[in-house]
N, C-alpha and C. Protein backbone atom coordinates (compact mmCIF):
# COMPACT_ATOMS: atom_id res chain seq x y z
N UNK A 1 56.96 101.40 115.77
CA UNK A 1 57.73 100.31 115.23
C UNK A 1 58.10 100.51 113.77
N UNK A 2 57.69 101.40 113.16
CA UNK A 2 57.25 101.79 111.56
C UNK A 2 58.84 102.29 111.67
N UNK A 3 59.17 103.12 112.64
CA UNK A 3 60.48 104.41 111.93
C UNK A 3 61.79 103.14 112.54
N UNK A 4 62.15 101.78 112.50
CA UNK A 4 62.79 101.33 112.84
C UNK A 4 63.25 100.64 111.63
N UNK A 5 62.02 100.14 110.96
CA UNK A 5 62.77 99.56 109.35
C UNK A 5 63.33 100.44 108.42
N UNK A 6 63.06 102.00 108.04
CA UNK A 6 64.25 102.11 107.56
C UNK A 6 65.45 102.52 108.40
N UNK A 7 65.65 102.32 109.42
CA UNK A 7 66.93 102.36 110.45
C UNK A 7 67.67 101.15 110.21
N UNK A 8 67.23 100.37 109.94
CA UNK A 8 67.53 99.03 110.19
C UNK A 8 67.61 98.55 108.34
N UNK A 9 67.40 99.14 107.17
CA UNK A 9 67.60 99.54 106.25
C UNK A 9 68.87 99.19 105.92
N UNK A 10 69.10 100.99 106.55
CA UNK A 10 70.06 101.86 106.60
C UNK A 10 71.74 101.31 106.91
N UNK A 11 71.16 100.72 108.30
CA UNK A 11 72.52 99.59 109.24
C UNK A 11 72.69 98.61 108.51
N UNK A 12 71.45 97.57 107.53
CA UNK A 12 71.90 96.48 107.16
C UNK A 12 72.79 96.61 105.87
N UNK A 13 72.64 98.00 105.00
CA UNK A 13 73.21 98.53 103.73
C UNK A 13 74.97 98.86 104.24
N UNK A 14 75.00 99.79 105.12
CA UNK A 14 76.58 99.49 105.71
C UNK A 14 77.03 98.85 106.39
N UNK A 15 76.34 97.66 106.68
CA UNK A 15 77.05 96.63 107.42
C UNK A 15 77.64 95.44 105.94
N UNK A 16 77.00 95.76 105.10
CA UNK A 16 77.39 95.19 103.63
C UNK A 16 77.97 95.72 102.53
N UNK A 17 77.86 97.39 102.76
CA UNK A 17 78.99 98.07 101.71
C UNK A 17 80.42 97.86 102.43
N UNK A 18 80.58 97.68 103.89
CA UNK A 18 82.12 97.02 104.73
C UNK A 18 82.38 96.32 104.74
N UNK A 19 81.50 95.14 103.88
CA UNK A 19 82.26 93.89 103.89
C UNK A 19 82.96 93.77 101.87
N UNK A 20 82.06 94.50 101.47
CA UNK A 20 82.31 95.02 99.75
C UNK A 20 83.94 95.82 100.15
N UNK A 21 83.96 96.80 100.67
CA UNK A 21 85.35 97.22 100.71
C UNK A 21 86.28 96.71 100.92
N UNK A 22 85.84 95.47 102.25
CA UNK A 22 87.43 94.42 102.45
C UNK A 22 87.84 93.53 101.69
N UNK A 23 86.83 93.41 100.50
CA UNK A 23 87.43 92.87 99.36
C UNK A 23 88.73 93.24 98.66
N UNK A 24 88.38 94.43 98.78
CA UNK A 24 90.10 94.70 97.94
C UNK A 24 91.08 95.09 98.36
N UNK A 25 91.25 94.67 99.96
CA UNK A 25 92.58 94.25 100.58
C UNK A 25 93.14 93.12 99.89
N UNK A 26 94.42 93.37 100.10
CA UNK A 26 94.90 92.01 99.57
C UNK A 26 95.09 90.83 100.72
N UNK A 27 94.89 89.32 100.57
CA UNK A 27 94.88 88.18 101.25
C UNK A 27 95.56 87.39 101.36
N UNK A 28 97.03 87.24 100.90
CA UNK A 28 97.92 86.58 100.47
C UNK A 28 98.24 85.97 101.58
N UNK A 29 98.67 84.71 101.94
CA UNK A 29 99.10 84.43 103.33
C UNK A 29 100.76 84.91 103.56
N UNK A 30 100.88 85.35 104.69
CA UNK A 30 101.88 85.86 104.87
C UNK A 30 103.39 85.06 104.41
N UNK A 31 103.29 83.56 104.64
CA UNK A 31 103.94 82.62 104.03
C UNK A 31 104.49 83.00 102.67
N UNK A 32 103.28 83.68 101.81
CA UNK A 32 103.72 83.31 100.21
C UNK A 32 104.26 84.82 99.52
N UNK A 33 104.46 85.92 100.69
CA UNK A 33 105.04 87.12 100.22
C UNK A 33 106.40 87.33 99.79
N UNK A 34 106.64 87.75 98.25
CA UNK A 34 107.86 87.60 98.22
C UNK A 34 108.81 88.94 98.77
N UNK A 35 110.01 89.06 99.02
CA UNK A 35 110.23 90.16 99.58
C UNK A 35 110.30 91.72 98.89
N UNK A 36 110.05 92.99 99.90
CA UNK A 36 110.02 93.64 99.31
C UNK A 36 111.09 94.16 98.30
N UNK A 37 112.15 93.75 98.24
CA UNK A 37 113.60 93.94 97.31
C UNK A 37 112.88 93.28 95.90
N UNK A 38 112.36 92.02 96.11
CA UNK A 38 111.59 91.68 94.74
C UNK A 38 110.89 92.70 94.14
N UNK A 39 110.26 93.21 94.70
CA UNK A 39 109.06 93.98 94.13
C UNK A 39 109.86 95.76 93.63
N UNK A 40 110.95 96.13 94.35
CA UNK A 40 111.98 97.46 94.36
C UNK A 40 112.47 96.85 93.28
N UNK A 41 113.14 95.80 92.75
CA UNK A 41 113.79 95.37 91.72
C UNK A 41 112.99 95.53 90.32
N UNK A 42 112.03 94.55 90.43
CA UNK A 42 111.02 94.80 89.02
C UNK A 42 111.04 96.71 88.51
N UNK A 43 110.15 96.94 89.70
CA UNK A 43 109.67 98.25 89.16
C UNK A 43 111.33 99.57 88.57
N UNK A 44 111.91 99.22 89.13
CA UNK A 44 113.42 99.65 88.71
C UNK A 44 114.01 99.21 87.97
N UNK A 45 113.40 98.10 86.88
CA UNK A 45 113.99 97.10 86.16
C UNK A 45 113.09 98.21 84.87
N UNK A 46 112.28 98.85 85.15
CA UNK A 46 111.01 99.47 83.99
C UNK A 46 111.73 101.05 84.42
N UNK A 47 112.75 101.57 85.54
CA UNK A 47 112.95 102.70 85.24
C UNK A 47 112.61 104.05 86.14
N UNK A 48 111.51 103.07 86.84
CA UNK A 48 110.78 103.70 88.40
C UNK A 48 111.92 103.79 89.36
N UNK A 49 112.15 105.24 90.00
CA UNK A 49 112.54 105.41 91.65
C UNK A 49 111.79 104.79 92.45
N UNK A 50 111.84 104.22 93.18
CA UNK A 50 111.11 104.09 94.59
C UNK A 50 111.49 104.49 95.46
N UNK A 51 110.35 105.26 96.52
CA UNK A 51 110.77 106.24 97.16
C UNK A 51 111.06 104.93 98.89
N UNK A 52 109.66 104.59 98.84
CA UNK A 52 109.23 104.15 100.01
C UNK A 52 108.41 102.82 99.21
N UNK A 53 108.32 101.68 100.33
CA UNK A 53 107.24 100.61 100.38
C UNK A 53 107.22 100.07 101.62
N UNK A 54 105.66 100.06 101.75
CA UNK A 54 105.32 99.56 103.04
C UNK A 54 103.88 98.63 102.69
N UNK A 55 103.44 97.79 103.75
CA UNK A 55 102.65 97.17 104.07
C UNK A 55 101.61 97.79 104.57
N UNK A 56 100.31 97.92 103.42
CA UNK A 56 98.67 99.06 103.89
C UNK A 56 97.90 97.63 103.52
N UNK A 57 96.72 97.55 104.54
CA UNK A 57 95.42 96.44 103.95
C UNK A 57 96.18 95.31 103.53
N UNK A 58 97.23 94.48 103.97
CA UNK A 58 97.35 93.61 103.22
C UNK A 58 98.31 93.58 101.85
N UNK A 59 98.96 94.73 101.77
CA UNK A 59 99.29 95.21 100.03
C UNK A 59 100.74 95.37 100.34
N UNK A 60 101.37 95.52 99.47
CA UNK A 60 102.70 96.50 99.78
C UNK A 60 101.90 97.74 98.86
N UNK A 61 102.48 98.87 99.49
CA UNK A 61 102.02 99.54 98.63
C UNK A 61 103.27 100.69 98.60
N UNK A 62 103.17 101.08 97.36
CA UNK A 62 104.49 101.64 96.82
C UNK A 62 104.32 103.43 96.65
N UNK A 63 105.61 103.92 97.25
CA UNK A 63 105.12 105.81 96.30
C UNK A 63 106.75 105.49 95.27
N UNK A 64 106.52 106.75 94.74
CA UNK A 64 108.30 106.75 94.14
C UNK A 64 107.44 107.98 92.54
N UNK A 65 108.49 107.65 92.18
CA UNK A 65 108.93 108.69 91.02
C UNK A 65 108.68 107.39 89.69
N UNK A 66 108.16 107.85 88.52
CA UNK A 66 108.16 107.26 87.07
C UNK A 66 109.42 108.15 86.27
N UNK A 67 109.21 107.43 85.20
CA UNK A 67 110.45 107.70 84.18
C UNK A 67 110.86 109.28 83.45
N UNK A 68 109.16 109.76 83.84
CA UNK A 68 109.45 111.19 83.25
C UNK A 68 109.21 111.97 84.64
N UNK A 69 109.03 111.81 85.70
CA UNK A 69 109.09 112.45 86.55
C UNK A 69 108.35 112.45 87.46
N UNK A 70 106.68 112.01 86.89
CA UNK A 70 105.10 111.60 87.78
C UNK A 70 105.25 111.09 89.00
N UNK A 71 104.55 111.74 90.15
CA UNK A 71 104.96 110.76 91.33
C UNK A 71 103.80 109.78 91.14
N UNK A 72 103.99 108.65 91.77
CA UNK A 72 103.02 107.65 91.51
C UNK A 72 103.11 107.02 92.94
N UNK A 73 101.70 106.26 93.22
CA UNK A 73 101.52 105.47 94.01
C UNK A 73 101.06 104.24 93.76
N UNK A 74 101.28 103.25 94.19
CA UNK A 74 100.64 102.10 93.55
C UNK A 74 100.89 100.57 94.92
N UNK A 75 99.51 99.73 94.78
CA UNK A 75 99.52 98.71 95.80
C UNK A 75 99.45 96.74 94.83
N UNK A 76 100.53 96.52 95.51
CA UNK A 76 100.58 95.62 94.43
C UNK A 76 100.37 94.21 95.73
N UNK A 77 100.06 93.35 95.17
CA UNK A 77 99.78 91.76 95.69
C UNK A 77 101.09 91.00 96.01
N UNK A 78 101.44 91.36 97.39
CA UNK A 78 102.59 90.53 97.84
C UNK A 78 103.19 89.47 97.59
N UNK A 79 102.41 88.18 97.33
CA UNK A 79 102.94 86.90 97.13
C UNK A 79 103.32 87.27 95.03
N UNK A 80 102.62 87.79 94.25
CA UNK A 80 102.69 87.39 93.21
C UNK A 80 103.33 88.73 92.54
N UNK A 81 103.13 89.87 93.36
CA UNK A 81 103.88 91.19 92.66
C UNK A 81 103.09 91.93 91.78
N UNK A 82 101.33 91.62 91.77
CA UNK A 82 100.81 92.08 90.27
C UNK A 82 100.69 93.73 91.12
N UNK A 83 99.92 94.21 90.61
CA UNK A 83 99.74 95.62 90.63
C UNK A 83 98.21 95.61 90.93
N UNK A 84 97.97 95.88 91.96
CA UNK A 84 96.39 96.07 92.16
C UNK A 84 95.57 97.13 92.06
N UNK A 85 96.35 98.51 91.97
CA UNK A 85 95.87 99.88 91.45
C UNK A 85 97.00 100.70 91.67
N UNK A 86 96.97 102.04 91.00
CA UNK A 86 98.23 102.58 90.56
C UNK A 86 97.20 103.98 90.44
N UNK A 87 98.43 105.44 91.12
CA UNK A 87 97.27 106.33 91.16
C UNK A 87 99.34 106.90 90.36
N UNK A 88 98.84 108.39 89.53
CA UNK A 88 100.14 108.41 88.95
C UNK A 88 99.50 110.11 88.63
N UNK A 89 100.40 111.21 89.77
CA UNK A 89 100.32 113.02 89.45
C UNK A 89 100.51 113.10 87.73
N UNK A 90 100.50 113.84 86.70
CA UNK A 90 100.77 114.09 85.64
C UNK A 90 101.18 115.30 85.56
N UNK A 91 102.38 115.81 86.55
CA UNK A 91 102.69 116.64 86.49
C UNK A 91 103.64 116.94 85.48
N UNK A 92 104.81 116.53 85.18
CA UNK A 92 105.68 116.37 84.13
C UNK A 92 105.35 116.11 82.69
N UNK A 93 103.90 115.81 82.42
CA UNK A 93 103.73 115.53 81.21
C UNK A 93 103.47 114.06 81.24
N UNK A 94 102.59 113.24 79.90
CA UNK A 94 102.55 111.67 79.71
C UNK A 94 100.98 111.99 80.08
N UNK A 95 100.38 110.47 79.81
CA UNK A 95 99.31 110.27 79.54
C UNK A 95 98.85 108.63 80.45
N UNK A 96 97.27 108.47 80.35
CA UNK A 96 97.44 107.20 81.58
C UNK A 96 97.68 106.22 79.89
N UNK A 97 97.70 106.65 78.72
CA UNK A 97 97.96 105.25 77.89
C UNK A 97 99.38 105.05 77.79
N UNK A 98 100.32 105.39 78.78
CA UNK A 98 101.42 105.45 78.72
C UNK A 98 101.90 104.01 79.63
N UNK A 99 101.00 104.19 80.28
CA UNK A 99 101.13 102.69 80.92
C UNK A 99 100.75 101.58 81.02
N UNK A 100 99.98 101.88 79.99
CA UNK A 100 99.36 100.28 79.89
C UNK A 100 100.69 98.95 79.39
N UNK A 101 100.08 98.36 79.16
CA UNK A 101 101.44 96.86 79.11
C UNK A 101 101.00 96.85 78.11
N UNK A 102 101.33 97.11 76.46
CA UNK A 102 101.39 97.03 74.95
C UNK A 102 102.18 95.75 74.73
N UNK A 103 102.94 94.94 75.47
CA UNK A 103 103.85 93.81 75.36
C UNK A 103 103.01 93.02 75.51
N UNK A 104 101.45 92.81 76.41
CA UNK A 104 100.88 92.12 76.96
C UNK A 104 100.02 91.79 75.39
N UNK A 105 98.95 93.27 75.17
CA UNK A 105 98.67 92.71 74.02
C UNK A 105 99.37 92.56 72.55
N UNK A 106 100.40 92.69 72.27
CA UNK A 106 101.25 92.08 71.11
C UNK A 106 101.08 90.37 71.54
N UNK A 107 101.57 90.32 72.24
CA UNK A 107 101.81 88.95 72.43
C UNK A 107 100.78 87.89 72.15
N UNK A 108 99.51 88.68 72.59
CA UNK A 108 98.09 87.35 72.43
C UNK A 108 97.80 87.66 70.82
N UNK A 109 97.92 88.62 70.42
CA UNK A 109 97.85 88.78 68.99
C UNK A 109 99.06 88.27 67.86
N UNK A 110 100.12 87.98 68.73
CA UNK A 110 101.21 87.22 67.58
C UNK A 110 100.97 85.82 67.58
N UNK A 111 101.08 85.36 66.33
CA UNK A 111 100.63 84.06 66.16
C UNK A 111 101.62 82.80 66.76
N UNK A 112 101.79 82.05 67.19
CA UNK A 112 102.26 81.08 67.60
C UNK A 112 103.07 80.04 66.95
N UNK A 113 104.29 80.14 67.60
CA UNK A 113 105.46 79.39 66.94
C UNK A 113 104.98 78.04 67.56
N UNK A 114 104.98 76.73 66.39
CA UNK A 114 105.01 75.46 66.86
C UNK A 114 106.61 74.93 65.43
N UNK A 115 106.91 74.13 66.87
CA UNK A 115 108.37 73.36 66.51
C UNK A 115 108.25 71.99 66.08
N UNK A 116 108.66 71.66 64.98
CA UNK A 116 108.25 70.15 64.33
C UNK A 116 109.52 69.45 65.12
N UNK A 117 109.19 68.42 64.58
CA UNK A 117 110.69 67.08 64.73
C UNK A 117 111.46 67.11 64.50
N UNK A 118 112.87 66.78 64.10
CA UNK A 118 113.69 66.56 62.71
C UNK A 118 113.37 65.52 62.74
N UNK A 119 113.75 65.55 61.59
CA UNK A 119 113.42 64.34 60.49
C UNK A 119 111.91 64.75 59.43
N UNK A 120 111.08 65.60 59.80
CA UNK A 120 109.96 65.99 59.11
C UNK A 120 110.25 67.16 57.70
């Protein structure tokens, strides 16, 4: 009866690292996906080819070409369009700080316009 607990270990550890992985499918209800032309538009709005997008886990998930040439893959959140991971060749040259969103932090660091009345 001894060589059954760590069997049973073993089964209860991947019966819980598979439920850890289906976490990062995406869950969006099918209702709130916007279409994939939304999502071809943005990323072509920054300069990206897109080659292909399809529907993996829940995701759209995207291949295509970047601005200097990198093929990239990336799975973004249907209803809202964010980007849920992004894998990007460096064949052509560039760096991964090439993509970060620098607009994102300017912005929390610029100080804040407040608008009075007239008459003040």
């Amino acid at each position: 009866m001894k060589s059954f607990k760590p069997l049973s270990a073993v089964l209860a550890g991947l019966v819980f690292s598979g439920s850890a992985l289906a976490s990062a499918d995406c869950s969006d209800p099918v209702t709130d996906w916007q279409p994939r032309e939304a999502l071809r538009a943005q990323l072509e709005q920054h300069g990206w080819t897109v080659q292909r997008i399809k529907v993996d886990d829940g995701c759209y998930e995207v291949r295509g070409v970047d601005t200097i040439g990198n093929a990239f893959k990336a799975k973004y959140a249907p209803a809202s369009l964010r980007i849920r991971t992004l894998e990007i060749r460096f064949d052509q040259g560039g760096e991964a700080a090439d993509y970060l969103d620098r607009d994102a932090d300017q912005q929390s660091a610029a100080p804040s316009a407040t608008r009075k009345p007239a008459g003040e």
